[in-house]
Protein backbone atom coordinates (compact mmCIF):
# COMPACT_ATOMS: atom_id res chain seq x y z
CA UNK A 1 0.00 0.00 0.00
CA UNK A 2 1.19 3.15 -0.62
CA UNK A 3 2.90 5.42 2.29
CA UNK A 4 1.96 8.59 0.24
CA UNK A 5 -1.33 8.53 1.33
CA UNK A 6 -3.04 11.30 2.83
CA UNK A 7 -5.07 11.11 5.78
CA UNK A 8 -7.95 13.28 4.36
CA UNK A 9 -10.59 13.62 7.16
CA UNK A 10 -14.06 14.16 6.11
CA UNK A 11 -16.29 15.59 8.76
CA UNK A 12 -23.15 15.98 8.07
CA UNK A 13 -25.53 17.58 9.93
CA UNK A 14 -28.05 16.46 12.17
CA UNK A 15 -31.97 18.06 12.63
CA UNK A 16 -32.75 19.91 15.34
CA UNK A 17 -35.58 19.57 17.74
CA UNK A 18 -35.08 23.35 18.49
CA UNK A 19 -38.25 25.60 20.12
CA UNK A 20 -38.42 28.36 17.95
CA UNK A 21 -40.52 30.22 20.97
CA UNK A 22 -40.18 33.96 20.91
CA UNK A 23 -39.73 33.70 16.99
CA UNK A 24 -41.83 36.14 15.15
CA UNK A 25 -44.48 34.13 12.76
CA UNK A 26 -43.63 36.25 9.86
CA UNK A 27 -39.64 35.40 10.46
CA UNK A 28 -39.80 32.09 10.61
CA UNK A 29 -42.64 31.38 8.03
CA UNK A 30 -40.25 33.08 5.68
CA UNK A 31 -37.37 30.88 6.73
CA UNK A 32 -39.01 27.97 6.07
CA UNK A 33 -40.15 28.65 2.51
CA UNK A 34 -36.70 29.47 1.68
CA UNK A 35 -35.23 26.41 3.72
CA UNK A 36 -37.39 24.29 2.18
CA UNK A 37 -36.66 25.14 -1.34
CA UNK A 38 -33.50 22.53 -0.85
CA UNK A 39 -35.60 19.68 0.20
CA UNK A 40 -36.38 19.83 -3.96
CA UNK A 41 -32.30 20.51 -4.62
CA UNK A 42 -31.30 17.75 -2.16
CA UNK A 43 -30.96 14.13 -3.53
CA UNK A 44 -34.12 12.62 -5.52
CA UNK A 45 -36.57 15.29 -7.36
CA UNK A 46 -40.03 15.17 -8.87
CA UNK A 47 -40.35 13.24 -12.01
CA UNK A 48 -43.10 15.73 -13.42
CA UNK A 49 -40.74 18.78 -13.06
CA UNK A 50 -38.64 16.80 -15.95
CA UNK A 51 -35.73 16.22 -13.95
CA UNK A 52 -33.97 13.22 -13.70
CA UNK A 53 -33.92 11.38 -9.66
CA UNK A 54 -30.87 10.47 -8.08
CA UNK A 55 -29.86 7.53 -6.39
CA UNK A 56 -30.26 7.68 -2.54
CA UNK A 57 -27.99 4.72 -1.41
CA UNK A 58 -25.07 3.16 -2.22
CA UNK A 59 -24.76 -0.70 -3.60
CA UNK A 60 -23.45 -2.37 -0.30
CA UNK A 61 -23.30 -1.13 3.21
CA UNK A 62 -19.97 0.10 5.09
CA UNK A 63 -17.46 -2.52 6.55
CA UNK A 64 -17.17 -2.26 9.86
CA UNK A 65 -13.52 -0.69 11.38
CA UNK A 66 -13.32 -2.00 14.54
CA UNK A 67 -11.33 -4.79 13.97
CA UNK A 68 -8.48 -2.96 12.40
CA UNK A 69 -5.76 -0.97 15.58
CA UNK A 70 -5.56 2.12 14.57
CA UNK A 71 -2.80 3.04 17.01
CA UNK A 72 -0.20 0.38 15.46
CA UNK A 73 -0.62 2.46 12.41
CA UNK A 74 0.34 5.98 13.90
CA UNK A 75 1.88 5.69 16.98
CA UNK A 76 5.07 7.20 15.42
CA UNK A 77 3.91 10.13 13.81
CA UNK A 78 2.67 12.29 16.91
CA UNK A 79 3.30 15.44 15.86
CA UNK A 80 3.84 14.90 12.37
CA UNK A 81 2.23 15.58 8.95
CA UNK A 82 0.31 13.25 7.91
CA UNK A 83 1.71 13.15 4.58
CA UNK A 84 3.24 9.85 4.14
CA UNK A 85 1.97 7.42 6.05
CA UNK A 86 -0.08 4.08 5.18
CA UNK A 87 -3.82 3.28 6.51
CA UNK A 88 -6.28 0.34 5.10
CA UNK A 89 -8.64 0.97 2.94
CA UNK A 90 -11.43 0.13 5.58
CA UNK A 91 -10.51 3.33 6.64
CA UNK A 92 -11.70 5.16 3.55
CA UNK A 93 -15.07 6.14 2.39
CA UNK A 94 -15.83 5.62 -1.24
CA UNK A 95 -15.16 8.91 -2.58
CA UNK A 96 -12.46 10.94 -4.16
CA UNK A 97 -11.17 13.87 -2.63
CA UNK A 98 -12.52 15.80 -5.72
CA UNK A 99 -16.29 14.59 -4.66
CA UNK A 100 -15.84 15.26 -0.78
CA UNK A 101 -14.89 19.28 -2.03
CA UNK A 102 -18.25 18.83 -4.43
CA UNK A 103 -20.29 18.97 -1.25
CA UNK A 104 -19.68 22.75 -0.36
CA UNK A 105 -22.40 22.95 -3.03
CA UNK A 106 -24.65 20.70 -1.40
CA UNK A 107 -26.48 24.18 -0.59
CA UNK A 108 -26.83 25.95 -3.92
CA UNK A 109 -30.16 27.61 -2.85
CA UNK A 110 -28.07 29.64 -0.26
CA UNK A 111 -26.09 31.04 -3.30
CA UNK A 112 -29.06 31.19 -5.73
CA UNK A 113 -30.90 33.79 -2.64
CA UNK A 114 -28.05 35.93 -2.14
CA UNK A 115 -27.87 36.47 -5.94
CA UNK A 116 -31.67 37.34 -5.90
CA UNK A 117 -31.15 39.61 -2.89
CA UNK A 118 -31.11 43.64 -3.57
CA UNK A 119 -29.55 44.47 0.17
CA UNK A 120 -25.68 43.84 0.11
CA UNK A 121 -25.98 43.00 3.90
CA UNK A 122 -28.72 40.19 3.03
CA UNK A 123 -26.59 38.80 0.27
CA UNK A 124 -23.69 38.65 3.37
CA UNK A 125 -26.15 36.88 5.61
CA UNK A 126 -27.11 34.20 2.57
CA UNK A 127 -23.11 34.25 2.08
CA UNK A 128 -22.73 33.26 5.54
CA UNK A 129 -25.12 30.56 6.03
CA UNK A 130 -23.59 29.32 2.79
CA UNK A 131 -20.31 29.36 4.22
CA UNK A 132 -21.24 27.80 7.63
CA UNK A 133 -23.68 24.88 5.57
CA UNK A 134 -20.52 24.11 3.13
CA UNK A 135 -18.60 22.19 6.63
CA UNK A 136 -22.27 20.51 7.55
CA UNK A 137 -21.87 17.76 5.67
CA UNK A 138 -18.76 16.91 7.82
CA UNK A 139 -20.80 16.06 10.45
CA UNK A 140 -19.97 12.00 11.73
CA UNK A 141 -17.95 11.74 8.25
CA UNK A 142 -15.11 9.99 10.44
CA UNK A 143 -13.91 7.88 6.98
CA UNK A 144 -11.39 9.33 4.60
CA UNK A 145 -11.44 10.02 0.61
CA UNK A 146 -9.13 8.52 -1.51
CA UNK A 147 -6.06 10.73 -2.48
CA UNK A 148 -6.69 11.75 -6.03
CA UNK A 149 -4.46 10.53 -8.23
CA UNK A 150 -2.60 13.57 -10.17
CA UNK A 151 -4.62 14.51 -13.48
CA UNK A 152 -7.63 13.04 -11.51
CA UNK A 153 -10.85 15.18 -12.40
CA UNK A 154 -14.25 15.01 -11.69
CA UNK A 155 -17.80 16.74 -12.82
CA UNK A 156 -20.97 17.25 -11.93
CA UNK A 157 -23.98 19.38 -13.58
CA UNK A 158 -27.63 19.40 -11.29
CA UNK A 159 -29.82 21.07 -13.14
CA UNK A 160 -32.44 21.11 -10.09
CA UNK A 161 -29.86 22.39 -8.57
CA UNK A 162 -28.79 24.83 -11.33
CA UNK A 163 -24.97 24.81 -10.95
CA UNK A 164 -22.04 22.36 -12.94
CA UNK A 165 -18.65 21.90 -11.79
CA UNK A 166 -15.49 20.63 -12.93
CA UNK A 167 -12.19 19.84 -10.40
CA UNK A 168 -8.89 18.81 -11.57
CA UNK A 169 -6.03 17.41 -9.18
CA UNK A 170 -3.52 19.80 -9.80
CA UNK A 171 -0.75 18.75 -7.66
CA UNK A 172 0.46 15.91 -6.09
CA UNK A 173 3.57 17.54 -3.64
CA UNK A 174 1.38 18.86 -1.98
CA UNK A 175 -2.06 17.24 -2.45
CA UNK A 176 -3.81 20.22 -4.12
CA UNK A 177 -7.31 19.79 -5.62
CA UNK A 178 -8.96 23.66 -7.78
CA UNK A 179 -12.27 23.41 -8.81
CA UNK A 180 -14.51 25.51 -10.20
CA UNK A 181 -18.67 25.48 -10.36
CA UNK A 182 -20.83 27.82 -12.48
CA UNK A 183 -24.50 28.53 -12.64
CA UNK A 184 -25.84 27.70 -15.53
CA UNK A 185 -27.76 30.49 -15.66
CA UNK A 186 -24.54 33.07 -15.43
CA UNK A 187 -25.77 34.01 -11.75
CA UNK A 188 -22.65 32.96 -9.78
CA UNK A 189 -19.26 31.19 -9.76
CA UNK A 190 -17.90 29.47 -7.50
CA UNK A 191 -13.76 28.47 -7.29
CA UNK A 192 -11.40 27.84 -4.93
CA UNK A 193 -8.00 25.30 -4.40
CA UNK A 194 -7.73 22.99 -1.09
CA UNK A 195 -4.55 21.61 0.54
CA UNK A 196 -5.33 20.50 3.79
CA UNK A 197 -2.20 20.09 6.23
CA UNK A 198 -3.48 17.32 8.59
CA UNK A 199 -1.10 16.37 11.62
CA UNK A 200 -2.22 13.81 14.57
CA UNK A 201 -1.84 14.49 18.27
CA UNK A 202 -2.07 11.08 20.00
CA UNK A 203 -5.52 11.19 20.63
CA UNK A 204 -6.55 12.95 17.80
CA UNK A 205 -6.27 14.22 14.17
CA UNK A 206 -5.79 18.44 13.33
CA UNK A 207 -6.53 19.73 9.70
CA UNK A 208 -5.33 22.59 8.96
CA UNK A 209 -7.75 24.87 6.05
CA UNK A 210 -5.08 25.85 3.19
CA UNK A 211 -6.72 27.77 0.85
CA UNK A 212 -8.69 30.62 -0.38
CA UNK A 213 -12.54 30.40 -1.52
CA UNK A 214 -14.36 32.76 -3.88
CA UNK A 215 -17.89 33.14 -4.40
CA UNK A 216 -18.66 36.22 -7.40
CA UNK A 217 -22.17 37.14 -7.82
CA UNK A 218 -21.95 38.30 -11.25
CA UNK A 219 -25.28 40.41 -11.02
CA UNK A 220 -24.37 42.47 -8.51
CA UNK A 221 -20.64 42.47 -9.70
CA UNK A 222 -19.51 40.96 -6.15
CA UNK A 223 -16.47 38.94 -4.90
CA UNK A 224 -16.36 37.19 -1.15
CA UNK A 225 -13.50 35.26 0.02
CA UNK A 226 -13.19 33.19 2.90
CA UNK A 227 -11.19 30.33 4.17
CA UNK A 228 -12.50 26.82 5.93
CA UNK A 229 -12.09 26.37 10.02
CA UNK A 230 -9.66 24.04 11.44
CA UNK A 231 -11.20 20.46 11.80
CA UNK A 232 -10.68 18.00 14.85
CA UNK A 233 -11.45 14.50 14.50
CA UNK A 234 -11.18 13.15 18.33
CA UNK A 235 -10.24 9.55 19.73
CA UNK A 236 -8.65 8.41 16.83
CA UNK A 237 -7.04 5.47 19.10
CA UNK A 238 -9.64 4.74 21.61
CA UNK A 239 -13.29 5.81 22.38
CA UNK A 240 -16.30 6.93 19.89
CA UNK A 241 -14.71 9.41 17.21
CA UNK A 242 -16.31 12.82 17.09
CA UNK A 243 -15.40 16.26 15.10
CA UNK A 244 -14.99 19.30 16.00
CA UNK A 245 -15.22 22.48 13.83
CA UNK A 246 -12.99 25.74 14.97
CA UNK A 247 -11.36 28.57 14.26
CA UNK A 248 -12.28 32.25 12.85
CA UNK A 249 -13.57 32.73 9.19
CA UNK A 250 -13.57 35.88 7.51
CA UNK A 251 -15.87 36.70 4.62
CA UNK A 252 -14.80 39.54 3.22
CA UNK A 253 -17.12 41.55 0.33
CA UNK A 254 -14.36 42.92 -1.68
CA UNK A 255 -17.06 45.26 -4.22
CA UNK A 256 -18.43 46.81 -0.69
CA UNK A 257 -16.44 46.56 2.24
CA UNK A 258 -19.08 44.49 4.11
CA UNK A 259 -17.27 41.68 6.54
CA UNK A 260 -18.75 38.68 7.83
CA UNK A 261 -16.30 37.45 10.99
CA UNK A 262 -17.53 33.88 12.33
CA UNK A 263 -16.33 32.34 15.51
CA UNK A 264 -16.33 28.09 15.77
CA UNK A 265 -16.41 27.63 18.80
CA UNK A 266 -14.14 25.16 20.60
CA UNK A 267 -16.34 22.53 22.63
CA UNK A 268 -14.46 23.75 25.83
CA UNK A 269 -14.06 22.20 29.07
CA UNK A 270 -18.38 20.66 29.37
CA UNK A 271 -19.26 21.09 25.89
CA UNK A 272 -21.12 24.06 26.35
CA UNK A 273 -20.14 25.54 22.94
CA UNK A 274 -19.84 22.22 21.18
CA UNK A 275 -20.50 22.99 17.30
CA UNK A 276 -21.36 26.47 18.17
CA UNK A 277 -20.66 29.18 15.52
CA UNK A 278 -21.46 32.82 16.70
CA UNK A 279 -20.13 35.89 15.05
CA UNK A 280 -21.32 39.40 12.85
CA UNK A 281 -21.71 41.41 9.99
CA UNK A 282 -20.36 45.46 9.76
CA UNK A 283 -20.18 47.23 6.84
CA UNK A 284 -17.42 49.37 5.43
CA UNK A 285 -17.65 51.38 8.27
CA UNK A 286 -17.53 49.11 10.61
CA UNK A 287 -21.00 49.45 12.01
CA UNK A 288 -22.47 46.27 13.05
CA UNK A 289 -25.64 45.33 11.18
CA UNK A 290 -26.47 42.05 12.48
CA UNK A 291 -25.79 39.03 14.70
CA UNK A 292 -25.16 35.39 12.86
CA UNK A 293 -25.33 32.65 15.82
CA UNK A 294 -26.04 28.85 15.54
CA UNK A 295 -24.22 25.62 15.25
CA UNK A 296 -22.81 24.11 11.87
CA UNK A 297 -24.43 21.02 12.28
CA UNK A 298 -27.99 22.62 12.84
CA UNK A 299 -28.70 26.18 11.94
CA UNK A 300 -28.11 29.72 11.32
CA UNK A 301 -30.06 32.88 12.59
CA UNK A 302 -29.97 36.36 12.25
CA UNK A 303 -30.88 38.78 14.75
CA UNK A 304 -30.55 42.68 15.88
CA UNK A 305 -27.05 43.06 17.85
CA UNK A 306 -28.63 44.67 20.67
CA UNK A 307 -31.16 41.88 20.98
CA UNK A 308 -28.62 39.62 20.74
CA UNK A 309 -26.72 41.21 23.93
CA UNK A 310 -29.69 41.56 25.81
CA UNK A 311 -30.59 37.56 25.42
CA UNK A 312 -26.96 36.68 26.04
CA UNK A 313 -26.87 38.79 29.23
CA UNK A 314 -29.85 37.03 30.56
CA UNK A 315 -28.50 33.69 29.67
CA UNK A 316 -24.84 34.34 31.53
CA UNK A 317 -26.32 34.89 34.91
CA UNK A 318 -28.61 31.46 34.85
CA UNK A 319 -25.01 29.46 33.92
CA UNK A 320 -22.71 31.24 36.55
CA UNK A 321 -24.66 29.28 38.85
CA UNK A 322 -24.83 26.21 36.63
CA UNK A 323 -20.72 25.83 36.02
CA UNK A 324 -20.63 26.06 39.62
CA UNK A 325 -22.29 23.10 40.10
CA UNK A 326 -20.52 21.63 37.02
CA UNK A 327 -16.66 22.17 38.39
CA UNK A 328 -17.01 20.52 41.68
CA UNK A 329 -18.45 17.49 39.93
CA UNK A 330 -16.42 17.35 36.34
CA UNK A 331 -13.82 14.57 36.15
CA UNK A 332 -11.34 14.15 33.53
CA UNK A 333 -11.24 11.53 31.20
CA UNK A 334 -7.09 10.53 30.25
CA UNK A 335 -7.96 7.70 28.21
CA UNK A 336 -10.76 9.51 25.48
CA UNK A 337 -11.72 13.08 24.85
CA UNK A 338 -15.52 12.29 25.30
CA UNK A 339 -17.76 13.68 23.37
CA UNK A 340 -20.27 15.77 26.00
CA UNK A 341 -23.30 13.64 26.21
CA UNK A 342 -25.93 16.51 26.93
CA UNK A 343 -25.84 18.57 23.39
CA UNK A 344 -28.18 21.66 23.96
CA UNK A 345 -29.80 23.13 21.00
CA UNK A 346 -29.59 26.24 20.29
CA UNK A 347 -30.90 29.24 22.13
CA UNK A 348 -33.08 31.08 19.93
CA UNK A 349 -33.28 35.25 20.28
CA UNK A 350 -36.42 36.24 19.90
CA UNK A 351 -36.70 38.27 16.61
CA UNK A 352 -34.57 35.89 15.18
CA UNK A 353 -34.52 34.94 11.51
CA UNK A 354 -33.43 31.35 10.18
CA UNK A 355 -30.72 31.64 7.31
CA UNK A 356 -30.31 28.13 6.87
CA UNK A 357 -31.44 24.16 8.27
CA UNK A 358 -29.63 21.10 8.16
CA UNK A 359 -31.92 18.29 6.31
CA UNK A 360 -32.38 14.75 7.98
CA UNK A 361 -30.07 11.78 6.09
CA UNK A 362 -31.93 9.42 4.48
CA UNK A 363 -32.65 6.20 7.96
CA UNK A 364 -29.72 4.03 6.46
CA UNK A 365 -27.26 6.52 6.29
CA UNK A 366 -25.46 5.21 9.74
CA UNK A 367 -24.20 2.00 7.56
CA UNK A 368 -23.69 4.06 4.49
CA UNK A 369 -20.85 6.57 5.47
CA UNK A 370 -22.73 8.98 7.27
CA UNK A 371 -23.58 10.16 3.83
CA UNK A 372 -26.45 12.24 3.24
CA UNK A 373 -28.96 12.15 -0.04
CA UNK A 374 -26.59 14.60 -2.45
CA UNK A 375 -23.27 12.73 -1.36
CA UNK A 376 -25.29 8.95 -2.24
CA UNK A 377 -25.28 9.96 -5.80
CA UNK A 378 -21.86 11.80 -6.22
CA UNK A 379 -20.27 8.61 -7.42
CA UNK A 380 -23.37 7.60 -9.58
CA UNK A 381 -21.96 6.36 -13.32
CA UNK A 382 -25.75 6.73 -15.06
CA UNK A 383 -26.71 5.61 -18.22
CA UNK A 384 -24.65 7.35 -21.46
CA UNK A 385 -22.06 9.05 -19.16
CA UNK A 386 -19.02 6.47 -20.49
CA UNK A 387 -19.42 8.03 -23.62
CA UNK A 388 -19.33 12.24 -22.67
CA UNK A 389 -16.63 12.01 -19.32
CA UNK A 390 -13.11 12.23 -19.90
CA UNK A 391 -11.55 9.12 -18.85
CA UNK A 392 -9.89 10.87 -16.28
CA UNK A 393 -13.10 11.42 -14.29
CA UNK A 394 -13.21 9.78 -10.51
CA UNK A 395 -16.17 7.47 -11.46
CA UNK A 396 -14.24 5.34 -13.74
CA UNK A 397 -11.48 4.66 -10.64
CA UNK A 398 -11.67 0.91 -10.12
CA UNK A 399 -10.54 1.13 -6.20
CA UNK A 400 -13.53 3.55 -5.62
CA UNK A 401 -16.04 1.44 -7.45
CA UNK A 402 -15.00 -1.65 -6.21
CA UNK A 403 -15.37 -0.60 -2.34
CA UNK A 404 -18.44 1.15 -3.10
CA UNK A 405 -19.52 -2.05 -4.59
CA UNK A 406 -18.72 -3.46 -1.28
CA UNK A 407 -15.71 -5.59 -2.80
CA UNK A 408 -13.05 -4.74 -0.19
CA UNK A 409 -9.99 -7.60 -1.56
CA UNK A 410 -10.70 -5.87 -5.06
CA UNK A 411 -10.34 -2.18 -3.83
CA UNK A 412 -7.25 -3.16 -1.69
CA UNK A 413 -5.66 -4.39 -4.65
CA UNK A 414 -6.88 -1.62 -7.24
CA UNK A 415 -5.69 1.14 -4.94
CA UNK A 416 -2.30 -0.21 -4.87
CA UNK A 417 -1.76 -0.72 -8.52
CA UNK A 418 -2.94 2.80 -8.91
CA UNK A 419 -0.58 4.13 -6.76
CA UNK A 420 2.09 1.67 -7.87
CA UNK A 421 1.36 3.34 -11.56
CA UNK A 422 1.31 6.63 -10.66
CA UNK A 423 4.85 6.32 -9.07
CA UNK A 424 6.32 4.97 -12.01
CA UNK A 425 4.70 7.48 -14.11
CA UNK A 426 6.54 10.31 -12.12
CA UNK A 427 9.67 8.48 -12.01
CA UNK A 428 9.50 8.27 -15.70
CA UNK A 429 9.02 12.29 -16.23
CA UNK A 430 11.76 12.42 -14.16
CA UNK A 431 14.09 10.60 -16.41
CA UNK A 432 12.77 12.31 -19.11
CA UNK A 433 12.84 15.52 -17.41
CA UNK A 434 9.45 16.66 -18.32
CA UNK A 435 7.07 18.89 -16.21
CA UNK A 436 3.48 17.88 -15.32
CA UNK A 437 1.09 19.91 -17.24
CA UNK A 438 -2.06 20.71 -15.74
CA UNK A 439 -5.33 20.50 -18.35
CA UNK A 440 -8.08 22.24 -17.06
CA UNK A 441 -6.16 24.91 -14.12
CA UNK A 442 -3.40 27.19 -13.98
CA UNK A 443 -1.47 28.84 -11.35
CA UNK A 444 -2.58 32.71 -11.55
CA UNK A 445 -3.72 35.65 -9.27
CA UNK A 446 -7.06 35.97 -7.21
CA UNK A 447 -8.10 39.37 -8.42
CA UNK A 448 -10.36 39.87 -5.00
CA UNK A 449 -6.85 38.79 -2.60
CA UNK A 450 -3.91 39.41 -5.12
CA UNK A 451 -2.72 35.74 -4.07
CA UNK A 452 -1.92 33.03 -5.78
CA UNK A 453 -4.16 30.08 -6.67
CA UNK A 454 -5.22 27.49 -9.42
CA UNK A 455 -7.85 29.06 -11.41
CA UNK A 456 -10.21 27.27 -14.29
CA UNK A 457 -8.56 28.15 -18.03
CA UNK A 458 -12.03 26.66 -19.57
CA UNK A 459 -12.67 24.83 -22.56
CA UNK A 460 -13.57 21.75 -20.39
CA UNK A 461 -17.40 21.19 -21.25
CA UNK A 462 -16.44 21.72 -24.88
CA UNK A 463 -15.94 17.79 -24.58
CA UNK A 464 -12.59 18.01 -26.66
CA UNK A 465 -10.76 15.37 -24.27
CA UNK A 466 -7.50 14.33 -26.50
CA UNK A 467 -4.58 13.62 -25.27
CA UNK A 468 -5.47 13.32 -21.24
CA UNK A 469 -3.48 11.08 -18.96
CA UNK A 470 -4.03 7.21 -19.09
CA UNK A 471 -3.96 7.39 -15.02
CA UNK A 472 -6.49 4.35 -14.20
């Protein structure tokens, strides 16, 4: 197996049994129209609306990990990179890296609102909850993607949805994966490049966001870029594995000066703030418009700042009294970082608006990767697609398909031969002296951050696929 593997963690969102007491009708009535506009986008659609269904499982259920010590595997790379290092394939999930990234757009109808929006600090809050919603579907993902191979690509086009996308692996030293997604109705694009510096800490595994994401509403001539959180994936050795989302996120409007500055909150010592995200928007002026508060596995709301404050103040005298209690009787765990069992919903101001809800998983998603209805069908190879994808595309992988087929001696073997190929392929340019040439990205400037990044050259749903890397 090969020891250039990366430990990609994958972290989905669960419903919420929330009280939405105090809410005004008019709010939340309006929430829910636009929340439910994704149960349509999300997985299988109406026949009569002329768009196609999608599957909502997978061929064969999950195999089951615990028979397989983790800690022989990793005990010497505390501290380390996990760059280089070999895990079995029971560890995986049955998806490329380039189909994990697909699910930021999981949530299209967040983007598809804020173009429709006329307010600039709407289109932040829509932004926002877009931004939050794109890390849901992390949620209990505790399996890995496969490392794409270099020259790997994949597409998808959801016309419910009304968005295509196209992602290349651009780099191999380092892992780097660009894509790029479009609406197909010139509304929006959406581009960004991941390379996610992972590094394990004995009990538990640390990703580290690399990266810069842009989001350009081409009505209202309008660029954001942000950057992911830092992701925790806890009791990697011992105990139930859990994730953790933290960190600060920026969303900056570059056409207005608007900000968007969001908080994950660490669980902390009795999980108080476990999945929490709680943060603001101020304008170029730095006046603050609104509050965003909820948890990235739930929710989002909006509310007045001053509301806000006044609910928080009232909440911070009832838990003085509460840690109290909860410091003489804490004990500390040295063997697992338990997950707290008692996960309060959120606390919902009154006034509050809801910017976005987590959807329920279809009931046999627990034995299917945690996955929810959009992810079921990312790997989906329907009728007449052999003959329009590039061979390069991640559906056509034979390690993927054969563990997703639930043929774990065939993936095992596939993967290797793969990455036994792909070795010999670079020590070959090597010999020869020739550079890898990217098909589908270059390296260029963000015009929004002046940084570098991989940004789409086009040309790739012209369908003129000569010459592309034999790689499978």
């Amino acid at each position: 197996m090969n020891n250039e593997d990366e430990f990609y963690d994958a972290v989905t969102g669960l419903d919420s049994d929330e009280s939405y007491e105090g809410v005004s009708e008019a709010s939340y009535k309006d929430a829910v129209v636009f929340d439910s506009s994704s149960q349509k986008n999300n997985g299988s659609v109406p026949q009569e609306n002329g768009i196609k269904k999608h599957r909502t499982s997978l061929p064969a259920v999950m195999f089951s990990r615990n028979t397989i010590s983790v800690w022989s595997i990793l005990k010497k790379c505390i501290g380390l990179e996990l760059s280089k290092i070999t895990m079995p394939i029971v560890f995986n999930e049955p998806l490329s890296f380039l189909q994990r990234i697909t699910e930021y757009m999981e949530h299209t109808y967040l983007i598809n609102r804020a173009c429709s929006l006329s307010n600039s600090i709407e289109r932040m809050q829509a932004v926002a909850a877009f931004a939050v919603s794109a890390v849901a579907s992390q949620w209990d993902r505790t399996g890995k993607p496969f490392n794409p191979l270099l020259g790997e690509t994949y597409e998808l086009t959801r016309e419910d949805q009304g968005f295509r996308l196209v992602s290349e692996q651009v780099s191999h030293h380092p892992p780097v994966s660009a894509f790029h997604a479009e609406s197909l109705v010139g509304d929006f694009v959406f581009h960004g490049s991941i390379y996610p510096k992972l590094k394990f800490w004995g009990k538990s595994v640390e990703a580290e966001p690399k990266g810069t994401i842009t989001l350009e509403l081409l009505k209202h001539n309008e660029g954001y870029t942000w950057s992911n959180p830092f992701c925790c994936v806890h009791n990697i050795i011992l105990g139930k594995l859990w994730i953790e989302q933290y960190g600060t996120v920026e969303i900056v409007n570059h056409s207005t000066g608007d900000k968007c500055v969001l908080n994950f909150k660490p669980c902390g010592m009795f999980g108080k703030e476990l999945h929490k995200v709680e943060g603001y928007i101020q304008d170029k002026s730095k006046k603050k418009h609104c509050v965003i508060y909820g948890k990235w596995t739930e929710c989002m709301w909006s509310v007045d700042p001053q509301a806000y404050e006044a609910h928080k103040k009232s909440e911070r005298k009832g838990d003085n009294r509460k840690h109290k209690n909860e410091e003489q009787e804490g004990a500390e765990n040295d063997d697992a970082d338990d997950m707290p069992d008692v996960q309060e919903t959120v606390s919902v101001v009154p006034g509050s608006t809801l910017l976005w809800r987590i959807e329920s998983r279809p009931a046999h998603s627990a034995v299917m990767y945690n996955f929810t209805n959009f992810t079921m069908s990312l790997n989906e190879l329907e009728p007449g697609m052999e003959a329009i994808l590039p061979h390069t595309d991640c559906r056509f992988r034979p390690d993927i398909r054969a563990m997703e087929n639930g043929n774990m001696d065939e993936a095992t073997k596939e993967k290797e031969r793969l990455e036994e190929k792909q070795r010999a392929a670079r020590k070959e340019r090597a010999k020869d002296e020739d550079e890898w040439s990217t098909r589908w990205f270059q390296m260029g400037t963000n015009p929004y951050t002046n940084s570098q990044g991989w940004l789409y050259t086009g040309g790739y749903f012209n369908r003129n696929y000569q010459d592309l890397p034999d790689i499978y």
